[in-house]
Structures are given as C-alpha cells and as structure tokens.
C-alpha atoms as a PDB file:
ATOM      1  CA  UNK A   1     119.235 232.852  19.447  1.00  0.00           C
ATOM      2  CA  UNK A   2     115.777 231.412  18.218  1.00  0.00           C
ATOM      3  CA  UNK A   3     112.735 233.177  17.564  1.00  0.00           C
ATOM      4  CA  UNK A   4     110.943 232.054  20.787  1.00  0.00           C
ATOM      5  CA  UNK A   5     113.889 233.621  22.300  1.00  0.00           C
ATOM      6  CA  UNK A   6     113.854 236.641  21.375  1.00  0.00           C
ATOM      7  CA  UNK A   7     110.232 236.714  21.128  1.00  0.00           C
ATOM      8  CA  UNK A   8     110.553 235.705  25.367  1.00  0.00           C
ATOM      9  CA  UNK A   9     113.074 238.851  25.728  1.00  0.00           C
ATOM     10  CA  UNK A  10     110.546 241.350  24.139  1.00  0.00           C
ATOM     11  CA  UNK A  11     107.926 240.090  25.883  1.00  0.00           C
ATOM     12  CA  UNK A  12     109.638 240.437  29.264  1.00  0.00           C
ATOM     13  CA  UNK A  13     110.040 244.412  28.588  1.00  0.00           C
ATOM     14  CA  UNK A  14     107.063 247.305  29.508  1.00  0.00           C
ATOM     15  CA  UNK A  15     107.210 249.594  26.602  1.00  0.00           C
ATOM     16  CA  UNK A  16     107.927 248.958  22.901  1.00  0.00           C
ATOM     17  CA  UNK A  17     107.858 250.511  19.725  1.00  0.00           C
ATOM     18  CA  UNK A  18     108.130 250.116  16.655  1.00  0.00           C
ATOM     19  CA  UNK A  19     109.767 252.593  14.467  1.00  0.00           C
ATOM     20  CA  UNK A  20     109.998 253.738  10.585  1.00  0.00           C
ATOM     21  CA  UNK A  21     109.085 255.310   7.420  1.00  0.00           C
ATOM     22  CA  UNK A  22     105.821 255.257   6.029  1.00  0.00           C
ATOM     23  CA  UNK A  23     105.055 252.131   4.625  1.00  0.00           C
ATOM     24  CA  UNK A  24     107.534 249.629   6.118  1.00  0.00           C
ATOM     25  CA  UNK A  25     105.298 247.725   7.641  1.00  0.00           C
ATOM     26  CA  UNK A  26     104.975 249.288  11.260  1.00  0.00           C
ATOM     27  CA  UNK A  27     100.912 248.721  11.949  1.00  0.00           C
ATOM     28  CA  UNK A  28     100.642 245.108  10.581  1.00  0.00           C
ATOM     29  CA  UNK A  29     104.143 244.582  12.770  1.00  0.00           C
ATOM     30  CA  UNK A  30     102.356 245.949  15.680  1.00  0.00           C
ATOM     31  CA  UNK A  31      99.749 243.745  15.015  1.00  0.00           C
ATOM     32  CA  UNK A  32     101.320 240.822  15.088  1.00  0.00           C
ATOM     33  CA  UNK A  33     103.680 241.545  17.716  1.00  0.00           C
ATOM     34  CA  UNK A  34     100.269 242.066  19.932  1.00  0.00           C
ATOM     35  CA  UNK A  35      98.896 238.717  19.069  1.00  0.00           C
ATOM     36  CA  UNK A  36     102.377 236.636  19.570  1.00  0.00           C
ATOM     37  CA  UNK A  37     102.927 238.523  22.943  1.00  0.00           C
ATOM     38  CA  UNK A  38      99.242 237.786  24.101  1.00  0.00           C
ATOM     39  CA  UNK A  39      99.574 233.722  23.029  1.00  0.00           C
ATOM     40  CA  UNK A  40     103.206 233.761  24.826  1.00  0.00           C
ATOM     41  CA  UNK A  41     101.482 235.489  28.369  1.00  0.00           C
ATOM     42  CA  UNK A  42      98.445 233.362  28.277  1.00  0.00           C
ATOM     43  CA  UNK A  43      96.576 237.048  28.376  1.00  0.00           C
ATOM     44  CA  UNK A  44      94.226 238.057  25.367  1.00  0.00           C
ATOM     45  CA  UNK A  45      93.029 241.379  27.024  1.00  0.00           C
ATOM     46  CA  UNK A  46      94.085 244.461  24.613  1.00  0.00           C
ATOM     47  CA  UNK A  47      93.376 248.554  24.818  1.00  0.00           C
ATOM     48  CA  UNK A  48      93.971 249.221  21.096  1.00  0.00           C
ATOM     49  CA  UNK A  49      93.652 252.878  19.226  1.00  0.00           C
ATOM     50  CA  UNK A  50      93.005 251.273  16.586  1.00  0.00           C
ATOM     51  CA  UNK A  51      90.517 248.300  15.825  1.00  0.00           C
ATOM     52  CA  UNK A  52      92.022 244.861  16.148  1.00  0.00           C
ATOM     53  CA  UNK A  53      89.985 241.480  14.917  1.00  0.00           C
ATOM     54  CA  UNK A  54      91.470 237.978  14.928  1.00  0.00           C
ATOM     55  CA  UNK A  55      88.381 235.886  13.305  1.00  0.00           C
ATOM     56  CA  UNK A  56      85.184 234.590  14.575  1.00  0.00           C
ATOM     57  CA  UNK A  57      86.906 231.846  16.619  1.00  0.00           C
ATOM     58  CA  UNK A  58      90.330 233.428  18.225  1.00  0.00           C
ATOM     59  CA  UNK A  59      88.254 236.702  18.995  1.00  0.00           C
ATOM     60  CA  UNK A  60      86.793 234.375  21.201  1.00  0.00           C
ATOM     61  CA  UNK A  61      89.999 234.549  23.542  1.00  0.00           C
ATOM     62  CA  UNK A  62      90.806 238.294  23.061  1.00  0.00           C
ATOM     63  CA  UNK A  63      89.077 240.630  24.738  1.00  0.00           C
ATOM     64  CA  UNK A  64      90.005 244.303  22.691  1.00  0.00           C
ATOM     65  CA  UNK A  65      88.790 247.329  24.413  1.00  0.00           C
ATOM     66  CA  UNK A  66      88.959 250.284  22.077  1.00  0.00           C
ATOM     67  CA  UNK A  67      91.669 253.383  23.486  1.00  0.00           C
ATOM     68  CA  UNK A  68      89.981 256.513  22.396  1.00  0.00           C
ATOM     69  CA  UNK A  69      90.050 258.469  25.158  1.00  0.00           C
ATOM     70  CA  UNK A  70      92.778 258.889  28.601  1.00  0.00           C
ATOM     71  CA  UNK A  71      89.916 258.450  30.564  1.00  0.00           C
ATOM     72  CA  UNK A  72      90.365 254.822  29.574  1.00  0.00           C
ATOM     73  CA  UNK A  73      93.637 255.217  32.533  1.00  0.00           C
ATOM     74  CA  UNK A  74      91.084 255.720  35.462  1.00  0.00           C
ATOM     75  CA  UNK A  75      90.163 252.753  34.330  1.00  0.00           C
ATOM     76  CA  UNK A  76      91.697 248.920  35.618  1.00  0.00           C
ATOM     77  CA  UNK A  77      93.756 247.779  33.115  1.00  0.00           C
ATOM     78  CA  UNK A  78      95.597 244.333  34.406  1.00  0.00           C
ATOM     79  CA  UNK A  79      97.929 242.308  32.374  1.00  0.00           C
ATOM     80  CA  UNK A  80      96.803 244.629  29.197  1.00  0.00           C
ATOM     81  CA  UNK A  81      98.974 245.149  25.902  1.00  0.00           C
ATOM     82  CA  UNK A  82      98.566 249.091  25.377  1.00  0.00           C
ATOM     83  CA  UNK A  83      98.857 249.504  21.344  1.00  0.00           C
ATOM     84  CA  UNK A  84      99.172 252.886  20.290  1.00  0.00           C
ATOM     85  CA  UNK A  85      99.446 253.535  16.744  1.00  0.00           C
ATOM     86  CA  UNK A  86     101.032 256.782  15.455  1.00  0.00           C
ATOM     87  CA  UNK A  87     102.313 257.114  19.096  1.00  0.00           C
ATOM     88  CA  UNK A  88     103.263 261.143  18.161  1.00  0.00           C
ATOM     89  CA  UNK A  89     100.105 262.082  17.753  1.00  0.00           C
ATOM     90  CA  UNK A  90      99.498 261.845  21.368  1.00  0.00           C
ATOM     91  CA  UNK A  91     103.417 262.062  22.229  1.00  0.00           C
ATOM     92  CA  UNK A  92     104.853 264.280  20.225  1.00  0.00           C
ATOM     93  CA  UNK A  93     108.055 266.560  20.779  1.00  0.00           C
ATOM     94  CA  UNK A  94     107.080 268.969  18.703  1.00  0.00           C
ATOM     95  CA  UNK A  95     103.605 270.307  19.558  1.00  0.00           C
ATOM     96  CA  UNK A  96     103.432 272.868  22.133  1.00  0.00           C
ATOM     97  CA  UNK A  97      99.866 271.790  22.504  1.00  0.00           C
ATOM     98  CA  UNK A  98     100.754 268.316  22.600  1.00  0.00           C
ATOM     99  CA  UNK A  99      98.510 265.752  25.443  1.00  0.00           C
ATOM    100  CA  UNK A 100     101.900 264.778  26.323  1.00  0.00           C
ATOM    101  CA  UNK A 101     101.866 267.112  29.459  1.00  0.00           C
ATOM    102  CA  UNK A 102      98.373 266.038  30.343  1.00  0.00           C
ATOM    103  CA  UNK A 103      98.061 262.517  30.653  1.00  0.00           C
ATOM    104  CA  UNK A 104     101.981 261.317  30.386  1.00  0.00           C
ATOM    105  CA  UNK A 105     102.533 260.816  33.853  1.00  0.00           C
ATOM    106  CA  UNK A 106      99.285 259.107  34.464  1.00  0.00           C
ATOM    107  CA  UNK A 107      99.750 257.124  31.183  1.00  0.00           C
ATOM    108  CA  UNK A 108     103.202 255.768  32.594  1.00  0.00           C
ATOM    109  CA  UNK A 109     102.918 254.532  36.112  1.00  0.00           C
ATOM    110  CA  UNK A 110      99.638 253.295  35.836  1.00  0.00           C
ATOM    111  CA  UNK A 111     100.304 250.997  33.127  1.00  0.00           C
ATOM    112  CA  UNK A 112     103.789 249.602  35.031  1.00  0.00           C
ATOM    113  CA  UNK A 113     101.570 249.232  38.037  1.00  0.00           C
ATOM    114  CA  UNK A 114      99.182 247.440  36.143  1.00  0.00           C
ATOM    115  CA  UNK A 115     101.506 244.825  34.949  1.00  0.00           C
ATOM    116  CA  UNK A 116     100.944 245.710  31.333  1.00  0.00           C
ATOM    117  CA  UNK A 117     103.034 246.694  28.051  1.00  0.00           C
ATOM    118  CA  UNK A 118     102.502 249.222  25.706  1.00  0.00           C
ATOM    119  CA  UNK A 119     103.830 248.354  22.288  1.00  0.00           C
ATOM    120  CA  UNK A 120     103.807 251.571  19.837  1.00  0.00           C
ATOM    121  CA  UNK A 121     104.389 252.414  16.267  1.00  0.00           C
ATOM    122  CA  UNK A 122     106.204 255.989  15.591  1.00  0.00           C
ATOM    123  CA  UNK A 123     107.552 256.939  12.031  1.00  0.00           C
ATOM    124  CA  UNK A 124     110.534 258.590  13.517  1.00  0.00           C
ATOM    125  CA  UNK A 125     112.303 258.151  17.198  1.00  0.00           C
ATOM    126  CA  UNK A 126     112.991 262.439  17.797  1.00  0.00           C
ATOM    127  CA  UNK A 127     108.890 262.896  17.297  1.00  0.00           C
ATOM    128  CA  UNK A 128     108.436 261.285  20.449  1.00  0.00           C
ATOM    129  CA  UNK A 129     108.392 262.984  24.044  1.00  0.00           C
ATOM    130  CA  UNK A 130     111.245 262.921  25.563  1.00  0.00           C
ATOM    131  CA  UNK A 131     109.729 261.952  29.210  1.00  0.00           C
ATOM    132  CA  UNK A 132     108.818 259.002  27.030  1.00  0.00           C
ATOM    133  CA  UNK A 133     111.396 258.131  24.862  1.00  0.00           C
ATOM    134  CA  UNK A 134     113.755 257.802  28.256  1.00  0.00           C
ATOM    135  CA  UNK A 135     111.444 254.955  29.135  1.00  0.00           C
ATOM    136  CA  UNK A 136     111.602 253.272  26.154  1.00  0.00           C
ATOM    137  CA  UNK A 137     113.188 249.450  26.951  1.00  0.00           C
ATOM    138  CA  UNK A 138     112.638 247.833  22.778  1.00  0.00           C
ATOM    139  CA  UNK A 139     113.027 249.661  19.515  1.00  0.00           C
ATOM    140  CA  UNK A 140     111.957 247.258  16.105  1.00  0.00           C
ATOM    141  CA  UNK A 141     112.677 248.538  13.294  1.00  0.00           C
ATOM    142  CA  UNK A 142     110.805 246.566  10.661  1.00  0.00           C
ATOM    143  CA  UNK A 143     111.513 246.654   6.486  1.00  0.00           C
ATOM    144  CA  UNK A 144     110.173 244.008   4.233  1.00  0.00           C
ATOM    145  CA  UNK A 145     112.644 241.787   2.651  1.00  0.00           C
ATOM    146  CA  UNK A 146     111.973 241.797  -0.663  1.00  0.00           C
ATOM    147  CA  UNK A 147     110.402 244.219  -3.076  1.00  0.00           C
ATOM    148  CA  UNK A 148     108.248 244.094  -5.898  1.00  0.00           C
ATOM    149  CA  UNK A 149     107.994 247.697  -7.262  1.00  0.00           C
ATOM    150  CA  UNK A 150     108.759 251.734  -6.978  1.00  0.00           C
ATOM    151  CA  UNK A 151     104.838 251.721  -7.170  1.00  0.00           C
ATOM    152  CA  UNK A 152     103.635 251.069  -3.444  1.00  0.00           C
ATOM    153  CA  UNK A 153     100.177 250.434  -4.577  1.00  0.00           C
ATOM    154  CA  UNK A 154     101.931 248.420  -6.896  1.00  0.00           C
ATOM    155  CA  UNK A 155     104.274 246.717  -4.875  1.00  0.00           C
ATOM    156  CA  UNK A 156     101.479 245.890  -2.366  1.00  0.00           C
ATOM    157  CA  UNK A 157      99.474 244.115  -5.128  1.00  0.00           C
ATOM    158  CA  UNK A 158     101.968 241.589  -6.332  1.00  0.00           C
ATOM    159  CA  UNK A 159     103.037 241.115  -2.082  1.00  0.00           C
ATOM    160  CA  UNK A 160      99.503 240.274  -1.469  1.00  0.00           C
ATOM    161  CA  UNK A 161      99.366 237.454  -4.653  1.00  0.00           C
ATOM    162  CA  UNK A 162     102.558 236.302  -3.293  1.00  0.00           C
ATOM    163  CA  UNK A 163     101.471 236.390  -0.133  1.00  0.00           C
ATOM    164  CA  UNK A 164     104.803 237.560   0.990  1.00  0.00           C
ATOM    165  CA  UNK A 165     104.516 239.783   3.841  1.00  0.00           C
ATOM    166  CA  UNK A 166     108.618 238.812   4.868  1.00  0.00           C
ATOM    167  CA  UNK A 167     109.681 241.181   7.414  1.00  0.00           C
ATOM    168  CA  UNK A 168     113.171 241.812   8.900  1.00  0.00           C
ATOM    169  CA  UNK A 169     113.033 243.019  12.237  1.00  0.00           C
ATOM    170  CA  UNK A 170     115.949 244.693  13.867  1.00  0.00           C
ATOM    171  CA  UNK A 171     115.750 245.051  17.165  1.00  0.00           C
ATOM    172  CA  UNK A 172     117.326 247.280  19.616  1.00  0.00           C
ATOM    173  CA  UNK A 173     117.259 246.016  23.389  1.00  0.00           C
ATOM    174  CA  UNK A 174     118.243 249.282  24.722  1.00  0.00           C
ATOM    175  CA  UNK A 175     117.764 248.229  28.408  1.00  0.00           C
ATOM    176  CA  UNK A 176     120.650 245.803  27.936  1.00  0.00           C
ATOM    177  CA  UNK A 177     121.961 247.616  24.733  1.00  0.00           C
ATOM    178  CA  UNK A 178     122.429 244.143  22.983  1.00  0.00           C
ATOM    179  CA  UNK A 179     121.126 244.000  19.170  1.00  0.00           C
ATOM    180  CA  UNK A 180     118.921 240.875  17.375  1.00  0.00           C
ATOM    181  CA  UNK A 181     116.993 239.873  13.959  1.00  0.00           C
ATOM    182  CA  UNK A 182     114.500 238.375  13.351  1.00  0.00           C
ATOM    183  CA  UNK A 183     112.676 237.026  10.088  1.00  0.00           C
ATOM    184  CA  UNK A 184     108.964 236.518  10.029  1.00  0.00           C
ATOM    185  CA  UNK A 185     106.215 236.147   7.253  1.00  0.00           C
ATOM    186  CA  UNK A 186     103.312 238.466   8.597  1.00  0.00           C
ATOM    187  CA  UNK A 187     100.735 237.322   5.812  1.00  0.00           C
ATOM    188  CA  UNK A 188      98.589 235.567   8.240  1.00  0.00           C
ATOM    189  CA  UNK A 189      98.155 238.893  10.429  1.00  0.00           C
ATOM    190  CA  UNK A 190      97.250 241.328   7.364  1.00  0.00           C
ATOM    191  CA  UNK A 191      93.517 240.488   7.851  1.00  0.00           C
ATOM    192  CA  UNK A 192      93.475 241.190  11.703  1.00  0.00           C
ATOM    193  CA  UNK A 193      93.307 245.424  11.284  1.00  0.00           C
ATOM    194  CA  UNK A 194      92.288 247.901   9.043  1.00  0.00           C
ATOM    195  CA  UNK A 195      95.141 248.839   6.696  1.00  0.00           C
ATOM    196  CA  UNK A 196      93.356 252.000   5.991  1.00  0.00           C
ATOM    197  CA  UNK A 197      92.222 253.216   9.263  1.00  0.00           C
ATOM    198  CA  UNK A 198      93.615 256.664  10.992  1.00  0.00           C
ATOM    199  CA  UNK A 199      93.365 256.767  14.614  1.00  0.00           C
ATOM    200  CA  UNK A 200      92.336 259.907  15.723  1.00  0.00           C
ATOM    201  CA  UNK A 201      94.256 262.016  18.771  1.00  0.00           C
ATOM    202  CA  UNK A 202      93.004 260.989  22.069  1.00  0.00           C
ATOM    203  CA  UNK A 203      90.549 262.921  23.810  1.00  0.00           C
ATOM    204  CA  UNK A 204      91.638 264.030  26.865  1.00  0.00           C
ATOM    205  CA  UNK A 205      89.156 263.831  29.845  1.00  0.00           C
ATOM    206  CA  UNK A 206      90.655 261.146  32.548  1.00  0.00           C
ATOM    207  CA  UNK A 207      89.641 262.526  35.659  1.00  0.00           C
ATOM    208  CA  UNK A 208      92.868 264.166  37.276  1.00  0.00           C
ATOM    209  CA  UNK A 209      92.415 266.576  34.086  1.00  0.00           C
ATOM    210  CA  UNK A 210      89.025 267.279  34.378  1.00  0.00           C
ATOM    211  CA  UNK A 211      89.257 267.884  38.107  1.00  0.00           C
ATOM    212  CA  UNK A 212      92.009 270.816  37.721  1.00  0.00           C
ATOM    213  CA  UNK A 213      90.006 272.120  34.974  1.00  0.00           C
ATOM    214  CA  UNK A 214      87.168 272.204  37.258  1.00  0.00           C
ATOM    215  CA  UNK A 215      89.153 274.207  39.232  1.00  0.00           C
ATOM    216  CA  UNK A 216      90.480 276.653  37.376  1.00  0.00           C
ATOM    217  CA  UNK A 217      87.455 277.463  34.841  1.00  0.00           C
ATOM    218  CA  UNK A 218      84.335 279.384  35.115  1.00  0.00           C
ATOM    219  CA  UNK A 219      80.959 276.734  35.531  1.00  0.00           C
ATOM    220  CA  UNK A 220      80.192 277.693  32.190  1.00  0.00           C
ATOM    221  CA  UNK A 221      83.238 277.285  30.490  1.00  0.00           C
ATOM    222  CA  UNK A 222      83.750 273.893  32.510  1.00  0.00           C
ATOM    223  CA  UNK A 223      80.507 272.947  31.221  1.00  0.00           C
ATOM    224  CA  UNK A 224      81.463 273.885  27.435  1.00  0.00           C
ATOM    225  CA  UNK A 225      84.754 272.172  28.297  1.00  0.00           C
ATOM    226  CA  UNK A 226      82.716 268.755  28.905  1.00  0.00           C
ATOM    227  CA  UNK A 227      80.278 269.186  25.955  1.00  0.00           C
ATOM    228  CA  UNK A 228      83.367 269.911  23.794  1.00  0.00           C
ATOM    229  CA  UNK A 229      85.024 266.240  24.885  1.00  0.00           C
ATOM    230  CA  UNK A 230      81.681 264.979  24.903  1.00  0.00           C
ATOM    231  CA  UNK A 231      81.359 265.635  21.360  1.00  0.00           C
ATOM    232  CA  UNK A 232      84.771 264.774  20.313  1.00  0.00           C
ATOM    233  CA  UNK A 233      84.923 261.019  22.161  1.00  0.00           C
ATOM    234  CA  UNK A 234      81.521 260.477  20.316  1.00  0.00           C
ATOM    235  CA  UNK A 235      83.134 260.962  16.542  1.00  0.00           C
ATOM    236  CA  UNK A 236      86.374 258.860  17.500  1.00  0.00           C
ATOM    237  CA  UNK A 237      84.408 255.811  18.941  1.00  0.00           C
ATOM    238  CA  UNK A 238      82.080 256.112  15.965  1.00  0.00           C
ATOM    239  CA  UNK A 239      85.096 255.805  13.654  1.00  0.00           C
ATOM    240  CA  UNK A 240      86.796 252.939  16.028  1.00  0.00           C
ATOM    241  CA  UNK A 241      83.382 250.939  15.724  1.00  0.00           C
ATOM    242  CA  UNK A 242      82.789 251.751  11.750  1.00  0.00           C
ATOM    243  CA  UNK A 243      85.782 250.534  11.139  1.00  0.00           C
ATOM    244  CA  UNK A 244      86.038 247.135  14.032  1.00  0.00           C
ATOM    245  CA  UNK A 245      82.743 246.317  11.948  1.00  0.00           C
ATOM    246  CA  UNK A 246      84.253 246.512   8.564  1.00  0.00           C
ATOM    247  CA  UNK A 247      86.656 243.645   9.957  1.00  0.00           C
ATOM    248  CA  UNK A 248      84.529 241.489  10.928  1.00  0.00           C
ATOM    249  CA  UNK A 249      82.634 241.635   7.810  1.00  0.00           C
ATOM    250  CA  UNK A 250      85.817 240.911   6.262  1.00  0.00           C
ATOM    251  CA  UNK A 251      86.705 238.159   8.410  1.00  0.00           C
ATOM    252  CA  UNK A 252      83.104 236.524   7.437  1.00  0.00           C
ATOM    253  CA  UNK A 253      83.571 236.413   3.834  1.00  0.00           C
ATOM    254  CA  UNK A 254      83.822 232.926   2.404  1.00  0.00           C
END
C-alpha cells in the first residue's frame, strides 16, 4: 500500500491521535498530518490549541481559528480538522476535576455532525477518557528513524543540520483492526508551529455549561463564575496570539 493510500484511509476516519513519549515527534506529526489531510479534502479551515502557520503564501488557503475555549463548540464548525495537542489535559482519566464530564458529549457529536476530524496528540493511550478513547477510529505512533545522540538538545541540533526529521509511523486502524507504516521526512513542517509552545487547559464556558450553572448558583457567584472564565480565556488567547506572532516573524526571516 502507497502513501496516498494510506494517507486516503486516515483521512476517511473522524478522530485520530497520535500517541507517545515525550519527544518522539508527536506535535510536528500532528502538524503535518493537519496540513496533508487539509490538501487531500480540498478544506484549509482548522480549530487548533495550539498556533499553526504555513508561510505568507499557503496561509493564504488556511483559515486557523485558535481552540481556547469549549465555547468555540456553540460555534459552526464545517469540514474543520479539530487539533488538540496534549489531548489529557482536557481528557484525562485521571483527574476527578477533569472538563471531560463537561464538554465531552458536546465535544463529540457536534464535531461528527459537523463533518469534521479531530486529530490529537496524547503521551500515553490509558490518560485518555474512556468515553473517548472508545471512539477512537486511528492510533499513530510516531519515532524518528535515526538518532543522533543521548543528548535531546543534542540530538535535535545535529537533526536540524541534517535536516532529517525521518519519521516512522505505525499506525493502528482500530476500526478495521488492520496495521500500516509509513516513512516520511517532516523537515519541511518543523517551521509551521511553535516547538516550544504549551497549550493551556481549555476554559470551559460553551453555553450548555454556563446555562446549568446559571441555574444552580447564587447571581453573585454566577457572576464571579463569568468574571473568573472571563479572566482565564483572556491569558490563554494572549498566549495563543504571542506565540501565532512569533511564527510569522519566523516565517518572514530571509
């Protein structure tokens, strides 16, 4: 099976992710994976937690709407590639206070009704909700090929002057539990995010939330409620823009 092939079965499936230790290569996988999926589809619109930039003239194709919130699921989404990086932090199995219960169910149909995919990155699969997790259709696991040095700062040096960014993916179709690899050089893709940004946890204030909280809470605690969230969705789209700027300043240098 060729790469378009494969690449054609992934893109056919609603929710991916993309799964491993630290520093195998899970965000700039992600990355990619978004772009190839949008150029396959014909459809460049993207709801990213994290800030993706493809250069002064592809970014002309993409529209990338930053995810920082889950009112962002009120909102219409059509033909969108969800990426979530560090998919626990807003899925996780093993926080009792986890946003899992508040926003999964929401999160899940709307985004099959919407005809979209979310593609996520996850460092290990039993992190994950478990409401989740069962809907899970494409697991890539991704490890670089070859390797430079014990040092990771090290070893990321030398990769860069080589421009070797060879990945193996191994990929689990679990909705037809059928196994494939794939080799791919992700150099070209390194520029396209911020290797050094850190999503922060959504902020959860979509409106079937709010309106039970409404509900259940004083006026004045609502009110603190909504000045809280306020607050909060303020200091993660400042660090989603900081950060979307530093790439295109980046992208503009000769």
């Amino acid at each position: 099976m060729n790469t378009k092939e494969i690449l054609d079965i992934i893109s056919s499936r609603k929710v991916i992710l993309i799964a491993g230790e630290y520093g195998r290569g899970k965000s700039l996988s992600g990355t990619a994976l978004i772009f190839m999926l949008c150029v396959l589809s014909g459809s460049y619109n993207i709801l990213s937690n994290i800030p993706l930039y493809f250069g002064k003239e592809l970014n002309k194709l993409f529209n990338v709407t930053s995810l920082n919130s889950s009112s962002e699921f009120d909102k219409d989404h059509k033909k969108t590639r969800i990426f979530h990086d560090e998919l626990q932090r807003d899925f996780g199995s093993r926080d009792f206070a986890s946003s899992s219960a508040k926003i999964l169910s929401k999160f899940s149909v709307d985004f099959r009704k919407d005809d979209s995919q979310l593609i996520g990155t996850i460092q290990f699969m039993d992190r994950l909700d478990t409401a989740l997790n069962e809907i899970v259709q494409i697991v890539i696991i991704p490890t670089f090929i070859h390797t430079y040095s014990n040092n990771a700062k090290e070893d990321n040096k030398i990769r860069l002057e080589k421009k070797d960014f060879w990945v193996l993916w191994k990929i689990q179709d679990k909705q037809y539990d059928e196994a494939y690899e794939l080799k791919l050089n992700l150099y070209p893709y390194i520029k396209f995010y911020d290797t050094n940004f850190k999503p922060y946890p959504l902020v959860i204030n979509h409106g079937e939330y709010l309106d039970k909280q409404e509900k259940n809470l004083t006026e004045k605690k609502f009110d603190n409620l909504t000045d809280r969230l306020r607050e909060k969705l303020s200091t993660n789209c400042d660090n989603w823009n900081e950060s979307y700027h530093k790439l295109i300043m980046r992208s503009n240098e000769p």
